[in-house]
C-alpha atoms as a PDB file:
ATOM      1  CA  UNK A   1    -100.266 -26.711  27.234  1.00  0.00           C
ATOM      2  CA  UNK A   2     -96.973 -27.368  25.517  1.00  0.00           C
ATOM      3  CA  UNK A   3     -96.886 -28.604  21.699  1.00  0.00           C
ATOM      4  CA  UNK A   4     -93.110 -30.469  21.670  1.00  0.00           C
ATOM      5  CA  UNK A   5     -92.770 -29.572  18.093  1.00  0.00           C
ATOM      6  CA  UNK A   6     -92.541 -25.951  18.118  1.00  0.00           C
ATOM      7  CA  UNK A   7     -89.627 -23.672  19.798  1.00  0.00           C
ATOM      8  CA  UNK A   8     -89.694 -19.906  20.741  1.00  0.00           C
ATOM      9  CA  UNK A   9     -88.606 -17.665  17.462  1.00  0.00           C
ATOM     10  CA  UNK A  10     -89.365 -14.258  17.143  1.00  0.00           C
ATOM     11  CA  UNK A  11     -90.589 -13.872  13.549  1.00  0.00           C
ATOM     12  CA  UNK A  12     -90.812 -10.465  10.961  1.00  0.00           C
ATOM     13  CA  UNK A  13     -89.893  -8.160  13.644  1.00  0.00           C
ATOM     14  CA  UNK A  14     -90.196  -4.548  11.762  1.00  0.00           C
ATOM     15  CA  UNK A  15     -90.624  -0.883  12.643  1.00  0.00           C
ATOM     16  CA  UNK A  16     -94.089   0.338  13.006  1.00  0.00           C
ATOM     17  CA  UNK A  17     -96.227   2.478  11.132  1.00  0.00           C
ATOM     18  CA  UNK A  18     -94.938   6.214  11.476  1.00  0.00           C
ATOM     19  CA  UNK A  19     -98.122   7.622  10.822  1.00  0.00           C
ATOM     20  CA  UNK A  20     -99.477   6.112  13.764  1.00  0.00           C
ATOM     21  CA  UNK A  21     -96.311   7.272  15.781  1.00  0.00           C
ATOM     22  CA  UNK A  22     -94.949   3.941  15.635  1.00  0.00           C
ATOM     23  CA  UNK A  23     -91.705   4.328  14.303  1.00  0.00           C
ATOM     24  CA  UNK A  24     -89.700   3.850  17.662  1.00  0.00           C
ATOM     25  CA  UNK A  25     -91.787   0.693  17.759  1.00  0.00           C
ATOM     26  CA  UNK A  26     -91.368  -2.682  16.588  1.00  0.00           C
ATOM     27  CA  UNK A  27     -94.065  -4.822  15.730  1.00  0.00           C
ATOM     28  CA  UNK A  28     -93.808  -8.616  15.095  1.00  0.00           C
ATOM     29  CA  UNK A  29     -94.868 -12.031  16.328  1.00  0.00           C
ATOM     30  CA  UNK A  30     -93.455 -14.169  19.208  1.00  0.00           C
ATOM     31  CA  UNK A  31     -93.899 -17.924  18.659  1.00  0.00           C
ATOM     32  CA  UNK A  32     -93.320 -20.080  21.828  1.00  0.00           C
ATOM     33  CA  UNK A  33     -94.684 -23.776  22.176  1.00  0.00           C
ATOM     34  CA  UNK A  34     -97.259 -22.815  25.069  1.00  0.00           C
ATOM     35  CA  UNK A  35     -98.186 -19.345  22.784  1.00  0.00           C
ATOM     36  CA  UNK A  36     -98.098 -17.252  19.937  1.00  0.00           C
ATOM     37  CA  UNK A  37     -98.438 -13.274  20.308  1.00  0.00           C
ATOM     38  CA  UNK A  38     -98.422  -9.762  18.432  1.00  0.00           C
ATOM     39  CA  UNK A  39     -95.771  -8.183  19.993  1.00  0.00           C
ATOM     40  CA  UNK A  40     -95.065  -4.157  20.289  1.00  0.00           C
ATOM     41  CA  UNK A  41     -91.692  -4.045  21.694  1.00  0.00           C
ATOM     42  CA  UNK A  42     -89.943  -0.465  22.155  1.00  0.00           C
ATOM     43  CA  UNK A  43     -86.216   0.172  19.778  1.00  0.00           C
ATOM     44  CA  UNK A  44     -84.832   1.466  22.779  1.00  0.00           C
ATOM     45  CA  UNK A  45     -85.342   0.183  26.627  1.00  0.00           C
ATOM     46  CA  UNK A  46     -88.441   2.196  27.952  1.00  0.00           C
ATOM     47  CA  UNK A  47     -90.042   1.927  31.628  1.00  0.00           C
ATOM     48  CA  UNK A  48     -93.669   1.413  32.042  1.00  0.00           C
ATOM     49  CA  UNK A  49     -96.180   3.903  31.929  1.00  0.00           C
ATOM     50  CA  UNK A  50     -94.065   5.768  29.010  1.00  0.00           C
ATOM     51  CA  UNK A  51     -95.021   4.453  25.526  1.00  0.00           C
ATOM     52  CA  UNK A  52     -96.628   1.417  27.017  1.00  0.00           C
ATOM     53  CA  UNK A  53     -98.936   0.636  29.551  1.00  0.00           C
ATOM     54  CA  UNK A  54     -97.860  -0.739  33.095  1.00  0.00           C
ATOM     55  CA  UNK A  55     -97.598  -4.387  33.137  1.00  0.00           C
ATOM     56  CA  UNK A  56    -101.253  -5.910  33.374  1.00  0.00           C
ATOM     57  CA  UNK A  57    -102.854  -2.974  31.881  1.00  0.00           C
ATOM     58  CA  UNK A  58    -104.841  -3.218  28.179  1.00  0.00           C
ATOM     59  CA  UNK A  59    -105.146  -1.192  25.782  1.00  0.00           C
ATOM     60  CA  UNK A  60    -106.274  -1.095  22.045  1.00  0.00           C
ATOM     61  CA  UNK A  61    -104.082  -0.411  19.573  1.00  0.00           C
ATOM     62  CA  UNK A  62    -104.435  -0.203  15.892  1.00  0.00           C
ATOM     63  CA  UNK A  63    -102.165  -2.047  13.301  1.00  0.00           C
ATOM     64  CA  UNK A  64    -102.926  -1.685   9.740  1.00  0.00           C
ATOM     65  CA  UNK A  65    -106.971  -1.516   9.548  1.00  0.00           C
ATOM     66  CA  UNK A  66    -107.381  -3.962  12.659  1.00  0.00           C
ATOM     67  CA  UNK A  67    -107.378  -2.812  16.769  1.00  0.00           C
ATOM     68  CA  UNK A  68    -105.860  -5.154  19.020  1.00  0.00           C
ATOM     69  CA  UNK A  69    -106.308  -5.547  22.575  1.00  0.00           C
ATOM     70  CA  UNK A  70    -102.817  -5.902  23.866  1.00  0.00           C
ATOM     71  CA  UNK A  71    -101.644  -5.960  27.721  1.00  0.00           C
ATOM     72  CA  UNK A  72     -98.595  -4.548  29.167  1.00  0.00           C
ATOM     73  CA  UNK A  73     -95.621  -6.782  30.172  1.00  0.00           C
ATOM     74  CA  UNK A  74     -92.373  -5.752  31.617  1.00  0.00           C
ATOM     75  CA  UNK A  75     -89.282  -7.588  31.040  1.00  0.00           C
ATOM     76  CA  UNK A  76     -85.795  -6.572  32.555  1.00  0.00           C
ATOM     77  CA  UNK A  77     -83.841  -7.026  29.553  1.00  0.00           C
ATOM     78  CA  UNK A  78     -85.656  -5.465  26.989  1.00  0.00           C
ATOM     79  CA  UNK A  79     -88.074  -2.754  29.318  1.00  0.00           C
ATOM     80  CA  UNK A  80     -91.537  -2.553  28.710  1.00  0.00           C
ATOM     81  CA  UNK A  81     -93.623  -4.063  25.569  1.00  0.00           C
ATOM     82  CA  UNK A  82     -96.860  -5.161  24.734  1.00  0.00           C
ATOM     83  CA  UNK A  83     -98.443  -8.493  23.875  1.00  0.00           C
ATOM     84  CA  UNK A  84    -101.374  -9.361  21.868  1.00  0.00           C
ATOM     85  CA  UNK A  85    -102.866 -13.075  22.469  1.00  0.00           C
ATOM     86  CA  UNK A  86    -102.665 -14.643  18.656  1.00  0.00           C
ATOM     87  CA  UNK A  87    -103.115 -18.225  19.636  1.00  0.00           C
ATOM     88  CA  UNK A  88    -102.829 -20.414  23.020  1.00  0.00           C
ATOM     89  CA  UNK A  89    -102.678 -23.367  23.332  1.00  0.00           C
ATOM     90  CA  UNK A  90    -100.454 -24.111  20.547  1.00  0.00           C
ATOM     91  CA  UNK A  91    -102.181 -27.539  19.228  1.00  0.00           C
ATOM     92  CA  UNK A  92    -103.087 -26.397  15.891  1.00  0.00           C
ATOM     93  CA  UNK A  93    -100.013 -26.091  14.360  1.00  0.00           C
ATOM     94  CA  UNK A  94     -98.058 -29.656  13.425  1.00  0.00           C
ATOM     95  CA  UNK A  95     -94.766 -27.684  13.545  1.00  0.00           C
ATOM     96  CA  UNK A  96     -92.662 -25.107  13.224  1.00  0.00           C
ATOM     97  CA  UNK A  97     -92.923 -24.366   9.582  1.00  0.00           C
ATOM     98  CA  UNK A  98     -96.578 -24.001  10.223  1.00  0.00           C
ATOM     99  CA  UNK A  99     -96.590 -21.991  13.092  1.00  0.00           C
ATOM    100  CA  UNK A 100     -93.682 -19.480  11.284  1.00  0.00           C
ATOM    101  CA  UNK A 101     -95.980 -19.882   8.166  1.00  0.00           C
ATOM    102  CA  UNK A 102     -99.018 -18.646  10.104  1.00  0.00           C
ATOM    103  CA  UNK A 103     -96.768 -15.645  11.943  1.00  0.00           C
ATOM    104  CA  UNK A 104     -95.559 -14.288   8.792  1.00  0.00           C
ATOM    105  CA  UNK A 105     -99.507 -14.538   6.749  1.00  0.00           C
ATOM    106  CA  UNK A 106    -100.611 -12.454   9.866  1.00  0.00           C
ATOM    107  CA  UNK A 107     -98.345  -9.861   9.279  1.00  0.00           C
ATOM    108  CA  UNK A 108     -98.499  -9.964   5.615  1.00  0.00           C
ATOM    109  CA  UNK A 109    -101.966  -8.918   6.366  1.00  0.00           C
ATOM    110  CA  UNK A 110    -101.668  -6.334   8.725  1.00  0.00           C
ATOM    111  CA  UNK A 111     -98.965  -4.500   7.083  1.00  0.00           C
ATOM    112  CA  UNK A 112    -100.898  -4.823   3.683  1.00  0.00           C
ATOM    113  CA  UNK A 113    -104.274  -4.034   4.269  1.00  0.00           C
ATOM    114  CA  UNK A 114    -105.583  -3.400   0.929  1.00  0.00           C
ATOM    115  CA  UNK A 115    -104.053  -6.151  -0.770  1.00  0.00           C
ATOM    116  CA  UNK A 116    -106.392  -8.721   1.215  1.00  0.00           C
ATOM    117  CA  UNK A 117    -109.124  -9.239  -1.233  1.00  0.00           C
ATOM    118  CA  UNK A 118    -112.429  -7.641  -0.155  1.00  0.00           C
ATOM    119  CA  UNK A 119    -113.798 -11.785   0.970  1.00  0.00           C
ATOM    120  CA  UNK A 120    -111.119 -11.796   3.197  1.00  0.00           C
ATOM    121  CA  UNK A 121    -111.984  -8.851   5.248  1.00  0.00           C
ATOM    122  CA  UNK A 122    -113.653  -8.394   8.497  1.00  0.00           C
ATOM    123  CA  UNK A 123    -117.498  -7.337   8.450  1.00  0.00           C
ATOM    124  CA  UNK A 124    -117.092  -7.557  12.444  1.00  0.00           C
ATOM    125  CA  UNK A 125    -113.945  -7.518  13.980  1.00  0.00           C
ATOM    126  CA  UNK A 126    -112.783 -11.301  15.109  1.00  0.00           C
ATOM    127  CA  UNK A 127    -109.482 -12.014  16.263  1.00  0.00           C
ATOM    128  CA  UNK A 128    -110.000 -15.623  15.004  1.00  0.00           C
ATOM    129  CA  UNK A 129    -111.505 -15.078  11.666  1.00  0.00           C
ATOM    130  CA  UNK A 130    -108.794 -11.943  10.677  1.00  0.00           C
ATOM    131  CA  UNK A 131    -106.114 -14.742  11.691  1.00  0.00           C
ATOM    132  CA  UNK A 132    -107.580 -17.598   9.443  1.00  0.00           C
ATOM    133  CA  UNK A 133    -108.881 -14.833   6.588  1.00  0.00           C
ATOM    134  CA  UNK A 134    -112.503 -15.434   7.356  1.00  0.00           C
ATOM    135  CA  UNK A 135    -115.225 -13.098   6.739  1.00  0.00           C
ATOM    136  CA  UNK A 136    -116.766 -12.228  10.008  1.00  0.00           C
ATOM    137  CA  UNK A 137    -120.321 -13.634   8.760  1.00  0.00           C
ATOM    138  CA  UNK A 138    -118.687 -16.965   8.493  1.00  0.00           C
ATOM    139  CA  UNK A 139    -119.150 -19.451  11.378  1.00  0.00           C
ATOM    140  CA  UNK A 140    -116.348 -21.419  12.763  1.00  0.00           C
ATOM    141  CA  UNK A 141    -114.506 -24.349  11.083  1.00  0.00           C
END
């Protein structure tokens, strides 16, 4: 469950979309060697059930032109958040440089929806296939 080669860094950590009421929000990814996740973490320390849902709960949220299933999580230090699944186990990634690589493509591509070229879109939404730029006709690698 544990690749050696990677470390926890949280990666391109920005403030949300304000159209989408976001802007008290920031949105980045959290790379760990067990995980990687989309993370909506609050500017200022909020209690469950506020912005977020209670820890455990899901809910979809929309970032760029994608919707995410994320789950609440509660953490003392920080309040409440939410966490979107990216990848776990962490075995594809030889190391850190690919796994930061990876983070920061992902969020090139959800803050910049219209510059992904029109083959690299979604016909059906896959969490998978919007990570690795495939079409959703496309069949696995």
């Amino acid at each position: 469950m544990l690749n050696r080669n990677l470390r926890v860094q949280a990666t391109g950590f920005m403030a949300g979309d304000a159209s989408c009421g976001d802007s008290v929000i920031l949105i980045g990814v959290l790379i760990a060697p067990w995980f990687m996740n989309l993370v909506r973490l609050p500017v200022v320390a909020q209690a469950p059930g506020q912005a977020h849902p209670a820890t455990g709960n899901k809910v979809l949220r929309r970032i760029g032109s994608e919707s995410f299933e994320f789950i609440g999580a509660q953490e003392e230090s920080v309040g409440a958040f939410e966490a979107c699944s990216l990848f776990s186990p962490m075995f594809e990634f030889a190391d850190q440089d690919a796994a930061v690589g990876t983070a920061t493509e992902i969020l090139f591509r959800l803050r910049n929806p219209t510059r992904v070229t029109a083959t690299a879109r979604l016909d059906k939404p896959s969490r998978r296939n919007f990570l690795f730029g495939r079409s959703g006709a496309e069949t696995s690698r």
